[in-house]
C-alpha atoms as a PDB file:
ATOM      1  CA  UNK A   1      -6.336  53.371 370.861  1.00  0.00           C
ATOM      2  CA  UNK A   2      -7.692  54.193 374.182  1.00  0.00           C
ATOM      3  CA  UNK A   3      -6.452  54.344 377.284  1.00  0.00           C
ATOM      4  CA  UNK A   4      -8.054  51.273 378.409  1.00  0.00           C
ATOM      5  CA  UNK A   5      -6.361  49.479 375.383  1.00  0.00           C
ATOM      6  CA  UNK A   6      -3.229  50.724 375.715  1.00  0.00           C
ATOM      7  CA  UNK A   7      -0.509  47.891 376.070  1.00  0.00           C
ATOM      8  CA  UNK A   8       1.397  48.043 379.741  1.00  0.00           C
ATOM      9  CA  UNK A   9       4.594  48.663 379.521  1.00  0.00           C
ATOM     10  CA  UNK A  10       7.181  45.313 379.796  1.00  0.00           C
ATOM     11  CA  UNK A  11      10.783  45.671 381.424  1.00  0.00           C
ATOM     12  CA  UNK A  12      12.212  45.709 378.200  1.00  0.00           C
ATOM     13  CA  UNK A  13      10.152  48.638 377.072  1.00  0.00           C
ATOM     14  CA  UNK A  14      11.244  50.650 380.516  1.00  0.00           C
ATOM     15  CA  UNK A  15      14.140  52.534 379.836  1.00  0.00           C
ATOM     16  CA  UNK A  16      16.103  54.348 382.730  1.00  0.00           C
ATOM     17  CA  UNK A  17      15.738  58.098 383.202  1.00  0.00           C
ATOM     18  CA  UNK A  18      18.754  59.309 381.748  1.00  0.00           C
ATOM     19  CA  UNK A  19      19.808  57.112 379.248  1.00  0.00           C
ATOM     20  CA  UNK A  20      19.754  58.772 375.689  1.00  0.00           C
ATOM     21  CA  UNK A  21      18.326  57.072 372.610  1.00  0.00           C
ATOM     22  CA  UNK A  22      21.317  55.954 369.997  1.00  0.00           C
ATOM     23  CA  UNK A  23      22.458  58.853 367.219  1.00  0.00           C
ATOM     24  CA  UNK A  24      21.852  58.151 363.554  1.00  0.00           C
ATOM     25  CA  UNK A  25      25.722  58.162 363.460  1.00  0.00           C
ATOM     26  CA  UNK A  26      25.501  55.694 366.378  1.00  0.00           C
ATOM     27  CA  UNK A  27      23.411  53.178 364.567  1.00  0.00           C
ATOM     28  CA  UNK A  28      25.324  53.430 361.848  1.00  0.00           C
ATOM     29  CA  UNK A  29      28.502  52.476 362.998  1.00  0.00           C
ATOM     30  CA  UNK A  30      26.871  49.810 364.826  1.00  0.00           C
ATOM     31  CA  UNK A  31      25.559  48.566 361.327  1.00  0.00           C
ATOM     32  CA  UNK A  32      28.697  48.454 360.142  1.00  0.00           C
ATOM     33  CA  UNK A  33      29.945  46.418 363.199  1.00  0.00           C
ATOM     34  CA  UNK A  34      27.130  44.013 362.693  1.00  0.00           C
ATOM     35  CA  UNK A  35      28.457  43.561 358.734  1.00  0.00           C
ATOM     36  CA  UNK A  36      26.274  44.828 356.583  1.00  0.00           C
ATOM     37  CA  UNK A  37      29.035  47.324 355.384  1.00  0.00           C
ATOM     38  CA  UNK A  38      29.078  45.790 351.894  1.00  0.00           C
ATOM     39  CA  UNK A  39      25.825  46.220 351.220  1.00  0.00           C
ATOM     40  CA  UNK A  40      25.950  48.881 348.715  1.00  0.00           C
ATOM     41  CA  UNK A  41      28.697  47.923 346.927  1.00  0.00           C
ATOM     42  CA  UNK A  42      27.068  44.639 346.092  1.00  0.00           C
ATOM     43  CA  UNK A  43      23.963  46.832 344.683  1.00  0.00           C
ATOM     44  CA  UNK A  44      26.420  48.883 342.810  1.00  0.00           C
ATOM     45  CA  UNK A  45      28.662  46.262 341.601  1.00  0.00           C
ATOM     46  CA  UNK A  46      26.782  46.104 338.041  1.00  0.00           C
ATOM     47  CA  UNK A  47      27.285  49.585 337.102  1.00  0.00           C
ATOM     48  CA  UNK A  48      30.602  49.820 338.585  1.00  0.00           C
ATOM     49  CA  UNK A  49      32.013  46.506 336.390  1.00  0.00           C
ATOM     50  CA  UNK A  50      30.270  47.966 333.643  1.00  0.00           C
ATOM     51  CA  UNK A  51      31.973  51.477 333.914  1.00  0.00           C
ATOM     52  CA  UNK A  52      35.359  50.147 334.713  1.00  0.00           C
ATOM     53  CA  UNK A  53      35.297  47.775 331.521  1.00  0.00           C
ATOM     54  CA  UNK A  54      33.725  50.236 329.431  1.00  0.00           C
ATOM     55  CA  UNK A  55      35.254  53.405 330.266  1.00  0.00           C
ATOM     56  CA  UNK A  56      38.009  52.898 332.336  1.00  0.00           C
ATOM     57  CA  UNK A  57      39.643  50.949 330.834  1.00  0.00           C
ATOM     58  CA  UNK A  58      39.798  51.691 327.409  1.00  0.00           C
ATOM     59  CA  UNK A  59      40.646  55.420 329.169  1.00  0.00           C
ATOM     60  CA  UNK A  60      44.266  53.933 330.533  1.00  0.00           C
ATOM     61  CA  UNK A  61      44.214  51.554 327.265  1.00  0.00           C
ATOM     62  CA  UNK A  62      44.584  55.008 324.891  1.00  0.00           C
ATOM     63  CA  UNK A  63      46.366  56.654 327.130  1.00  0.00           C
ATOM     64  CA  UNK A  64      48.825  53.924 326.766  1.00  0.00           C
ATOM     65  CA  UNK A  65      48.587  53.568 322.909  1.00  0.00           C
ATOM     66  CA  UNK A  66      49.257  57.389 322.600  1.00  0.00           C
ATOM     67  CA  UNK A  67      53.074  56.792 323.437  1.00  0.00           C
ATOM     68  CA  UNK A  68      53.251  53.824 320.810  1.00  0.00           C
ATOM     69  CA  UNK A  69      52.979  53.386 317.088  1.00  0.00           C
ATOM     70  CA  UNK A  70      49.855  51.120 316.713  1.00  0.00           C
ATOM     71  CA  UNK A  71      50.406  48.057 314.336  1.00  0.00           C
ATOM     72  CA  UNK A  72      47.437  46.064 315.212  1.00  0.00           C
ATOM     73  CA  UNK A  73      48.451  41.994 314.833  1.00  0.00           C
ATOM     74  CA  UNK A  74      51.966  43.082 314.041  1.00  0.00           C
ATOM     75  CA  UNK A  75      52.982  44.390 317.889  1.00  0.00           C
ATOM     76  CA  UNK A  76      52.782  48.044 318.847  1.00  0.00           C
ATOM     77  CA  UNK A  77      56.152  49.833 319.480  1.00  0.00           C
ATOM     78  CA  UNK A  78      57.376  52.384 322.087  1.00  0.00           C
ATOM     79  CA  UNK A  79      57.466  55.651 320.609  1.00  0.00           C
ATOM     80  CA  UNK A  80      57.419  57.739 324.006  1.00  0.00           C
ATOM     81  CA  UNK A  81      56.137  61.438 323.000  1.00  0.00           C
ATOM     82  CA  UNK A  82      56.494  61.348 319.306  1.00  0.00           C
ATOM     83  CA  UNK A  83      52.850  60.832 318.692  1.00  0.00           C
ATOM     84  CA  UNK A  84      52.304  63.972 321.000  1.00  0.00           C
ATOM     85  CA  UNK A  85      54.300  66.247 319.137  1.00  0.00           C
ATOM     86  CA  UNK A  86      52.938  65.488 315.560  1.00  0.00           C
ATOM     87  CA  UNK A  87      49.940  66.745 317.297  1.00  0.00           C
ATOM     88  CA  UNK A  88      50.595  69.835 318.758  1.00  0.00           C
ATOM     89  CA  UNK A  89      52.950  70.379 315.132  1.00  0.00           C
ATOM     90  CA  UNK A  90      50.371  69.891 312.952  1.00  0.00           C
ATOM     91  CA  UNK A  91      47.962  73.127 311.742  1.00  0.00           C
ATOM     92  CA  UNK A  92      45.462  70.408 310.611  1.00  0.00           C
ATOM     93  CA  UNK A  93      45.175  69.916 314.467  1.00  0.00           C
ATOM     94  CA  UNK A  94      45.590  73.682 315.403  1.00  0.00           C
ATOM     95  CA  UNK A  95      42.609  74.278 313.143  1.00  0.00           C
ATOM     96  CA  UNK A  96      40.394  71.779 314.031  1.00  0.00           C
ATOM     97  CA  UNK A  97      41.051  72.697 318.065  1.00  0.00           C
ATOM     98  CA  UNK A  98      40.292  76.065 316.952  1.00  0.00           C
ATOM     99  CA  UNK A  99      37.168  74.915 315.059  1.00  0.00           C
ATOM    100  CA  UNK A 100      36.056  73.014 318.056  1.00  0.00           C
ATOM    101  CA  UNK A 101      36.887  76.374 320.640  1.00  0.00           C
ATOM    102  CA  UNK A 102      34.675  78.824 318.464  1.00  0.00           C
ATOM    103  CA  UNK A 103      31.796  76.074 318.188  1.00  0.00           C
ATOM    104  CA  UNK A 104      31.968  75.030 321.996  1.00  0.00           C
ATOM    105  CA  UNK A 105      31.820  78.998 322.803  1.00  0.00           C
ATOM    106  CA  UNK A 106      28.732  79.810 320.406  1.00  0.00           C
ATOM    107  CA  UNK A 107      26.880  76.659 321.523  1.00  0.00           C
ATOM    108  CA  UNK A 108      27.455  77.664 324.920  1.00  0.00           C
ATOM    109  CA  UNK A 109      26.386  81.128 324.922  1.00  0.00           C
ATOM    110  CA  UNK A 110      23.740  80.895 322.632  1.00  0.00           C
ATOM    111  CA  UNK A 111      21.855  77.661 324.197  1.00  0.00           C
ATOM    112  CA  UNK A 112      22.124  79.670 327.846  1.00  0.00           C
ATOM    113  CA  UNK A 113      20.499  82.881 326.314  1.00  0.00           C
ATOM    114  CA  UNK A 114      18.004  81.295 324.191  1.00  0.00           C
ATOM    115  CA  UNK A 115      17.415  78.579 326.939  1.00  0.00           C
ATOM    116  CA  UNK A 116      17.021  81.197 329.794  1.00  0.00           C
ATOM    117  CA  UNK A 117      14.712  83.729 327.382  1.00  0.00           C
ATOM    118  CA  UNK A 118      12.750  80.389 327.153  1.00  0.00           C
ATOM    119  CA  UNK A 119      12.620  80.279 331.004  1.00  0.00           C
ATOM    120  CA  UNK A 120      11.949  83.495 331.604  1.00  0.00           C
ATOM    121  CA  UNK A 121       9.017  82.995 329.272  1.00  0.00           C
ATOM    122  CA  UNK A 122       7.649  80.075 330.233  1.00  0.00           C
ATOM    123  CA  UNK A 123       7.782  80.200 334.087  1.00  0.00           C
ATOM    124  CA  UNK A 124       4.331  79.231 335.847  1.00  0.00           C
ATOM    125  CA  UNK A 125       1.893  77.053 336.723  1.00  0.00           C
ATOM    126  CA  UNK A 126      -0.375  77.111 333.476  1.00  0.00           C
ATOM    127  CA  UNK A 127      -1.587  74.170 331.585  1.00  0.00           C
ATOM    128  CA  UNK A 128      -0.816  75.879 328.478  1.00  0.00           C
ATOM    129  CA  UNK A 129       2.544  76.406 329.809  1.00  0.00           C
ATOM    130  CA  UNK A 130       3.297  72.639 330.576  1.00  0.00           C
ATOM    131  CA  UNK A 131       1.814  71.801 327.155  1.00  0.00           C
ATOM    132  CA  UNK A 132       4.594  74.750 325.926  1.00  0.00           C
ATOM    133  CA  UNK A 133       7.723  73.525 327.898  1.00  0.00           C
ATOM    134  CA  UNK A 134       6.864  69.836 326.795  1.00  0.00           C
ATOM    135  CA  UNK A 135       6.768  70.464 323.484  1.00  0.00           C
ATOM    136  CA  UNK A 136      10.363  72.768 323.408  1.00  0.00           C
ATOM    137  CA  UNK A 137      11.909  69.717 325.235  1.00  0.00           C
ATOM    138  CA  UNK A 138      11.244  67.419 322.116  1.00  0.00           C
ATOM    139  CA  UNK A 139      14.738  68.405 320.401  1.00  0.00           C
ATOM    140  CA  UNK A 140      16.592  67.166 323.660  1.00  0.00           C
ATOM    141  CA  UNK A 141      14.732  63.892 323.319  1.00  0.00           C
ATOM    142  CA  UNK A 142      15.021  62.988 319.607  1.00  0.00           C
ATOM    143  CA  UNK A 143      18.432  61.293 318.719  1.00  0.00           C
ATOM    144  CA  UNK A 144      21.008  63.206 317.087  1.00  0.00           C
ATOM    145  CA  UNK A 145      21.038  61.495 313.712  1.00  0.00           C
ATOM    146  CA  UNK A 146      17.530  62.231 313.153  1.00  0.00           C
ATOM    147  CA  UNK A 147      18.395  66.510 314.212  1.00  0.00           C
ATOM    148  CA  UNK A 148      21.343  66.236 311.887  1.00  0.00           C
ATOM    149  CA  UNK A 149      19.636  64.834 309.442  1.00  0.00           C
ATOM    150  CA  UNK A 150      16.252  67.516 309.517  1.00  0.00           C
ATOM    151  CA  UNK A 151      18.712  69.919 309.596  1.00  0.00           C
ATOM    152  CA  UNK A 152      20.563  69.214 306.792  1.00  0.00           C
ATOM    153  CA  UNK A 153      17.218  68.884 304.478  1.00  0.00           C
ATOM    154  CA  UNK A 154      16.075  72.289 305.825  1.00  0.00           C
ATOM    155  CA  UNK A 155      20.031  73.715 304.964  1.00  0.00           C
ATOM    156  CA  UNK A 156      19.187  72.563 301.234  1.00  0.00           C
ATOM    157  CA  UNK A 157      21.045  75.154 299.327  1.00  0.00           C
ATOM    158  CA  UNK A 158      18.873  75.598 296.670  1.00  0.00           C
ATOM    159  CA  UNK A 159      15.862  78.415 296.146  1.00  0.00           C
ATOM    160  CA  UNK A 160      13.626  75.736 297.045  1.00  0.00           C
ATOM    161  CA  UNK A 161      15.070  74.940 300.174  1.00  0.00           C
ATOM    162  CA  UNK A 162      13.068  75.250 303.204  1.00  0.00           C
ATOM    163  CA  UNK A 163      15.580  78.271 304.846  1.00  0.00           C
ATOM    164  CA  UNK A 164      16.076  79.453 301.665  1.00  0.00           C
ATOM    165  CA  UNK A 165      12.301  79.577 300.868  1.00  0.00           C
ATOM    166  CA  UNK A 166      12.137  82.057 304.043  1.00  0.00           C
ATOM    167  CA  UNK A 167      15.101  84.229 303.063  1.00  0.00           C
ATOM    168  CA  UNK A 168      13.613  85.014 299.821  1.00  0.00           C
ATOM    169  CA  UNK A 169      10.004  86.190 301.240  1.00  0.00           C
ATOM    170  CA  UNK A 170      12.398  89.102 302.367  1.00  0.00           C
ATOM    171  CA  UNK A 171      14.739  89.007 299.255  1.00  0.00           C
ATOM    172  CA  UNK A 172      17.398  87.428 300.530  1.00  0.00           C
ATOM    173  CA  UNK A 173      19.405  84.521 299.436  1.00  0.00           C
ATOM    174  CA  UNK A 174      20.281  81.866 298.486  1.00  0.00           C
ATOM    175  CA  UNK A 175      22.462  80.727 301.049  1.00  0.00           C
ATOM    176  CA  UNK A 176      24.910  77.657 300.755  1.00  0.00           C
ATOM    177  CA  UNK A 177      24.333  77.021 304.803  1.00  0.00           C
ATOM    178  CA  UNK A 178      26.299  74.153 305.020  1.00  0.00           C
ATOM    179  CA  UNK A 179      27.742  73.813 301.332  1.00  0.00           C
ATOM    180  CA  UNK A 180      29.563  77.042 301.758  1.00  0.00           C
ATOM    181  CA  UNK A 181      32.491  77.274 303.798  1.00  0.00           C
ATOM    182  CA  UNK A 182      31.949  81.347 305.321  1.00  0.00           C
ATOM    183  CA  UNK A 183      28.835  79.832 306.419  1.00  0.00           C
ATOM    184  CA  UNK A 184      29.052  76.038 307.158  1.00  0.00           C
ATOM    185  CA  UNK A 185      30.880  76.547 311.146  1.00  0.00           C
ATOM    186  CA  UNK A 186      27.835  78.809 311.709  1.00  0.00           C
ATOM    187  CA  UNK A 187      25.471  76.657 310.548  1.00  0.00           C
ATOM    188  CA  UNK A 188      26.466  73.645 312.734  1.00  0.00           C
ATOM    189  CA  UNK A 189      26.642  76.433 315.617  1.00  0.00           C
ATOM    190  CA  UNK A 190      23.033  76.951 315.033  1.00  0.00           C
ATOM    191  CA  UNK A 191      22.163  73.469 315.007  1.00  0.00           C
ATOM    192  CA  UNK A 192      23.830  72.841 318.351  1.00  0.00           C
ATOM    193  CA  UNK A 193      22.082  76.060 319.811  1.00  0.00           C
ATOM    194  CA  UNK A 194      18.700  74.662 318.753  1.00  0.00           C
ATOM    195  CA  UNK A 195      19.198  71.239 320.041  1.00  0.00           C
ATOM    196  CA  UNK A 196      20.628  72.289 323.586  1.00  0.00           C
ATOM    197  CA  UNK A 197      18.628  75.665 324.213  1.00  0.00           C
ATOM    198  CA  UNK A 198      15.501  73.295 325.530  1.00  0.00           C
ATOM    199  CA  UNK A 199      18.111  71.472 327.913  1.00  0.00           C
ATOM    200  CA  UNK A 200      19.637  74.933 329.364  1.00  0.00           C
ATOM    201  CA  UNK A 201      15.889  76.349 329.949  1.00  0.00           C
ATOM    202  CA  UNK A 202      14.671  72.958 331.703  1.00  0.00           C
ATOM    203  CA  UNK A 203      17.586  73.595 333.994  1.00  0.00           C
ATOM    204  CA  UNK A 204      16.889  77.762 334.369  1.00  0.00           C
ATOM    205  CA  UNK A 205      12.922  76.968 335.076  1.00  0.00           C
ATOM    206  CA  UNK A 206      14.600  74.504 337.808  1.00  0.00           C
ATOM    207  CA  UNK A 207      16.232  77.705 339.345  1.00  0.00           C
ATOM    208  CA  UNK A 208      13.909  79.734 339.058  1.00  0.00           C
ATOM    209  CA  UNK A 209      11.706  77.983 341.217  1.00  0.00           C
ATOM    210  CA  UNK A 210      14.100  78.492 344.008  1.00  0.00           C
ATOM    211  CA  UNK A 211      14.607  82.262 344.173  1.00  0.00           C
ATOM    212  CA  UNK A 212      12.827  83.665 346.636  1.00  0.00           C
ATOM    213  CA  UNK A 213       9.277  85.650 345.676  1.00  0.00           C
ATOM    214  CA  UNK A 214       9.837  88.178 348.576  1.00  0.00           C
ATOM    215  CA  UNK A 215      12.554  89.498 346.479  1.00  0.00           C
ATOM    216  CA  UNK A 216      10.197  90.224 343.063  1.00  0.00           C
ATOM    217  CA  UNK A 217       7.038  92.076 345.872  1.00  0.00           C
ATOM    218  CA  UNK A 218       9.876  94.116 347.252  1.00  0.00           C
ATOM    219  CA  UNK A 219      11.318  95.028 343.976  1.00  0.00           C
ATOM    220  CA  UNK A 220       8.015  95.557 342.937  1.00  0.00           C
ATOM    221  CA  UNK A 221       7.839  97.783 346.285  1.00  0.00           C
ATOM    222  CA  UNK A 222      10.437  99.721 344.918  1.00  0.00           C
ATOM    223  CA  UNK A 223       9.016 100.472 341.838  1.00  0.00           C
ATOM    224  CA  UNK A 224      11.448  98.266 339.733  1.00  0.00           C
ATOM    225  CA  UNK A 225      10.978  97.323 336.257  1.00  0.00           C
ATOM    226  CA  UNK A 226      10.842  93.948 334.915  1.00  0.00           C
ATOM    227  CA  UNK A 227      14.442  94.287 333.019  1.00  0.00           C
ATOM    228  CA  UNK A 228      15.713  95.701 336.747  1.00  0.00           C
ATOM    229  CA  UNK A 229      14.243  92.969 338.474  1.00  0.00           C
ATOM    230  CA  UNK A 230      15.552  90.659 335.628  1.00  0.00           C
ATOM    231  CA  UNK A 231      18.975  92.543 336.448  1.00  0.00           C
ATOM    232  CA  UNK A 232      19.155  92.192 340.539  1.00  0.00           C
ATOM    233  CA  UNK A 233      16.833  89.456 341.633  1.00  0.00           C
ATOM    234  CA  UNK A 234      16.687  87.147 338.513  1.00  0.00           C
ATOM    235  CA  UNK A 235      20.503  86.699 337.354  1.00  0.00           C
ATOM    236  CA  UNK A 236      22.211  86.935 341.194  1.00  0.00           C
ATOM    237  CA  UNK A 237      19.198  84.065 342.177  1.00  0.00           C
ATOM    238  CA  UNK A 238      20.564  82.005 339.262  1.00  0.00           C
ATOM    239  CA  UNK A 239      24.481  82.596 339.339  1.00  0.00           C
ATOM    240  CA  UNK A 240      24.887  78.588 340.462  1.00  0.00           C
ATOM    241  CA  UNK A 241      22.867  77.668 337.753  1.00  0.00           C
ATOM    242  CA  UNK A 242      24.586  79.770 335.369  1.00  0.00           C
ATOM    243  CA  UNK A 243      28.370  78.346 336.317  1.00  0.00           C
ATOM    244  CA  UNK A 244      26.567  74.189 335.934  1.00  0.00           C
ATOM    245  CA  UNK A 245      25.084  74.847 332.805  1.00  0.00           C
ATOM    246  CA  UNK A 246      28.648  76.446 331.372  1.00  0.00           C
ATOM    247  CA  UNK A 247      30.638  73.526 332.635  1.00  0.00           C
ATOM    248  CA  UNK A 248      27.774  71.046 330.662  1.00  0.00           C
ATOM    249  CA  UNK A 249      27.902  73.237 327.781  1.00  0.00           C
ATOM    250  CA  UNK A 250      31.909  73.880 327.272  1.00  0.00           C
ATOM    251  CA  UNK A 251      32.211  70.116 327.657  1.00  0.00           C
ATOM    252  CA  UNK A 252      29.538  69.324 325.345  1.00  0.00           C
ATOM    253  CA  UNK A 253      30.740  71.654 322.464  1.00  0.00           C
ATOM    254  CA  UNK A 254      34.754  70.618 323.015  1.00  0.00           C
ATOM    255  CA  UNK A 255      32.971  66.817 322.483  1.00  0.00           C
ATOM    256  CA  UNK A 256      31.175  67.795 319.703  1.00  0.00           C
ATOM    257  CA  UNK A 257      31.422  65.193 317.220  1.00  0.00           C
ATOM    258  CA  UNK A 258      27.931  63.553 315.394  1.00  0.00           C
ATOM    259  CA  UNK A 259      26.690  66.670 313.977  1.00  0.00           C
ATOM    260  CA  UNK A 260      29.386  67.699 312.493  1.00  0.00           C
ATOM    261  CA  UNK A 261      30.269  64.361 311.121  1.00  0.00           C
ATOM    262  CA  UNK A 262      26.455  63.846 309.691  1.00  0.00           C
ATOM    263  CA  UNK A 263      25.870  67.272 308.744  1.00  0.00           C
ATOM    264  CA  UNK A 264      29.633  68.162 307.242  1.00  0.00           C
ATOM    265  CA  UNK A 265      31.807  65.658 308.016  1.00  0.00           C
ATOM    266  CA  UNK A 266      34.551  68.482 308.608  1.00  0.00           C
ATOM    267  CA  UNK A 267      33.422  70.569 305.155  1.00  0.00           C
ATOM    268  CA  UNK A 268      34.078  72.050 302.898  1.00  0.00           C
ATOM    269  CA  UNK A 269      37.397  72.239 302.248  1.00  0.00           C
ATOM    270  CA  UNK A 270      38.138  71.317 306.030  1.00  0.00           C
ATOM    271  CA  UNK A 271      35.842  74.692 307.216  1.00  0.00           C
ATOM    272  CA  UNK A 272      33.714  72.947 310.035  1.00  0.00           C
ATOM    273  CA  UNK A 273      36.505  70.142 310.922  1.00  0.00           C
ATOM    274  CA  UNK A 274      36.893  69.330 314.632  1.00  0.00           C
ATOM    275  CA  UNK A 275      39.001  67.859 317.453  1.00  0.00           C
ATOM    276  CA  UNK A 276      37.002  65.072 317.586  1.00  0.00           C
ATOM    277  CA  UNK A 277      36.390  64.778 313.606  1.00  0.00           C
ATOM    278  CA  UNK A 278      40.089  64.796 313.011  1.00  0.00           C
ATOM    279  CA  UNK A 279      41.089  62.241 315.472  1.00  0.00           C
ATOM    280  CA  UNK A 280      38.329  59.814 313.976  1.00  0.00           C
ATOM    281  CA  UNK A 281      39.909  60.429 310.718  1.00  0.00           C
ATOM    282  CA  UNK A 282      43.163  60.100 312.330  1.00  0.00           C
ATOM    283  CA  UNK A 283      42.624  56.847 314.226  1.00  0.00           C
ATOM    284  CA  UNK A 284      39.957  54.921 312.205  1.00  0.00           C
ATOM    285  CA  UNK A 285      39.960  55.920 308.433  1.00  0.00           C
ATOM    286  CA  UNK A 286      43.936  56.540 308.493  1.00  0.00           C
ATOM    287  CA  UNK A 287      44.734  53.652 310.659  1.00  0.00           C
ATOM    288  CA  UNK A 288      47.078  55.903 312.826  1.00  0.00           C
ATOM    289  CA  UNK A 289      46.163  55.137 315.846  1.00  0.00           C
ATOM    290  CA  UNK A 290      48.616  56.214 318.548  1.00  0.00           C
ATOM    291  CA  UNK A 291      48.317  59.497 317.152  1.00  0.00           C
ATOM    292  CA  UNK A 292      44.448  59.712 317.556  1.00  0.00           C
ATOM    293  CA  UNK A 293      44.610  58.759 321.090  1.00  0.00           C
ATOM    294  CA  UNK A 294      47.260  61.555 321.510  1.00  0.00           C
ATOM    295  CA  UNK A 295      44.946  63.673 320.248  1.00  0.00           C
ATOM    296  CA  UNK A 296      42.062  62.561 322.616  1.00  0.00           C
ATOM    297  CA  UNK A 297      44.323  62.569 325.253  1.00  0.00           C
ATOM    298  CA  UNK A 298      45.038  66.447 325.127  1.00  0.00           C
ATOM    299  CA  UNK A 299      41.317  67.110 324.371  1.00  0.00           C
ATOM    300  CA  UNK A 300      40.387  65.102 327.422  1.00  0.00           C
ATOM    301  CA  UNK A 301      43.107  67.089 329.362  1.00  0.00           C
ATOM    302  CA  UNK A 302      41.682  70.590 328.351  1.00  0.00           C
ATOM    303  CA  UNK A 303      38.312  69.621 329.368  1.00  0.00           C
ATOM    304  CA  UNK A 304      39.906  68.628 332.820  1.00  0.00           C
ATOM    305  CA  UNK A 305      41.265  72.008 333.242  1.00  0.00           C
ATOM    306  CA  UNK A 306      38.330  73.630 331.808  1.00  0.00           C
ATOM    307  CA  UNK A 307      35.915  72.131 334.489  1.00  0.00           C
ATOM    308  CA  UNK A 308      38.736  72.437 337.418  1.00  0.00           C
ATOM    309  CA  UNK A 309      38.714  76.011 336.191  1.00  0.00           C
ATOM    310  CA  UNK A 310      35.125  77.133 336.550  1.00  0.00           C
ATOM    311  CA  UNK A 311      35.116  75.075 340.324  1.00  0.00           C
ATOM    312  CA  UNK A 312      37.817  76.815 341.352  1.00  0.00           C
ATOM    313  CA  UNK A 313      35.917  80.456 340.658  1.00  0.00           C
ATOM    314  CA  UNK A 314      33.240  79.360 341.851  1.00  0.00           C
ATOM    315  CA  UNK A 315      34.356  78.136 344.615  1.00  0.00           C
ATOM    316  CA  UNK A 316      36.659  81.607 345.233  1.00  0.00           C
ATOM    317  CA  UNK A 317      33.227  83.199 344.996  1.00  0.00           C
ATOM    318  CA  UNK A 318      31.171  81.365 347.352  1.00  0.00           C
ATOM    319  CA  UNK A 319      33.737  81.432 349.964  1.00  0.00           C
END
């Protein structure tokens, strides 16, 4: 446009000198005067009904059927904390939470070093790289009845098991993997570590893009080494993504549930039983079930204080 096609200006486009165009926070409030508050919540009114009949609900529903005997069709009865403390009585349930706290720990640490080894080895820009970091996603993708169920053909405990096969190239084995109970909770430890290392180093390649490079020259500068720089640049730049990843991981090994029940379904001889096993067995095979929603009730509780654990370090640190 030139400035012989340029529009004159009209009395309503003349502003006087002086008078300030209106804030974002301005217009915003005046959008909410005009009524057009509601807006979003009419967008997010699917998912909401859909969370609060599918989750929330059925949330207050246990919590109320873990202070009464369940007789479903025959009236459930008051039974205040007497499911609760046939729960935190029984050793079945002591073992199992113990079970579940030694899997949860394993699958965390091991998926974060595997998954930021991964990173750290697959950080850049090449083609071959993408083609690389695709592929080690897969495991994340596939469902986990099809992981439990590989798995548990490669765990075959005979000599010509897959695992086995390998163990005895080197003289080793046979192993019973998931047929022996010393090595059945390790097992499903490594099964969990394989499926959620890919997940862990999707999120560490995320962090790594946003440490600063001026940090790796000057290290360089200083005649680091690439474990130092690893040490002082790497692990510091990545000490937010380190505290999201445990939260994720501690919740998703106390929840662990369908690879344990495909692979072991809490054997042998109870060896790889867990919280979440046990109240299944509790509520749905034994039909008892006020005291498998006391039992998800106190797993849902440690969780809870689990994650409000970790937030308040972190935030401790970061003020």
């Amino acid at each position: 446009m030139t400035v012989d096609h340029a529009r004159p200006l009209t009395d309503g486009d003349r502003r006087p000198v002086g008078q300030r165009l209106p804030t974002a926070k301005a217009r915003k409030r005046r959008t909410g005067r005009d009524g057009h508050w509601w807006t979003p919540w009419v967008f997010l009114a699917p998912a909401l009904i859909l969370f609060i009949y599918f989750k929330f609900i059925p949330m207050i529903t246990a919590v109320v059927m873990s202070f009464q005997d369940v007789q479903p069709y025959l009236g459930n009865q008051w039974v205040g904390t007497q499911n609760y403390e046939y729960v935190l009585g029984d050793d079945a349930f002591h073992t199992a939470l113990w079970h579940t706290v030694v899997i949860a720990v394993g699958q965390t640490v091991g998926s974060m070093v595997l998954g930021l080894a991964l990173a750290l080895l697959m950080e850049g820009q090449s083609k071959k790289l993408k083609f690389l970091r695709t592929a080690s996603f897969l495991p994340v993708v596939v469902p986990i009845a099809v992981v439990a169920e590989l798995w548990r053909i490669m765990y075959h405990p005979t000599e010509d098991g897959m695992l086995n096969s390998i163990l005895g190239l080197v003289g080793l084995g046979p192993s019973g993997y998931i047929n022996d109970p010393d090595s059945s909770l390790v097992s499903v430890i490594i099964t969990g570590i394989w499926r959620g290392a890919p997940y862990d180093m999707m999120i560490f390649l995320a962090g790594l893009a946003g440490i600063d490079r001026g940090l790796y020259e000057a290290a360089t500068v200083d005649g680091a080494s690439r474990w130092r720089k690893i040490l002082h640049v790497t692990l510091p730049g990545l000490r937010s993504v380190f505290s999201i990843l445990f939260v994720l991981a501690a919740i998703r090994g106390l929840r662990v549930f369908t690879e344990v029940f495909l692979l072991t379904n809490g054997g042998p001889n109870g060896s790889t039983e867990v919280a979440m096993t046990l109240i299944y067995k509790l509520g749905l095979e034994q039909n008892r079930l006020g005291v498998g929603a006391a039992g998800a009730v106190l797993l849902f509780l440690l969780t809870l204080l689990l994650t409000l654990f970790v937030q308040i370090i972190r935030r401790r640190r970061d003020a």
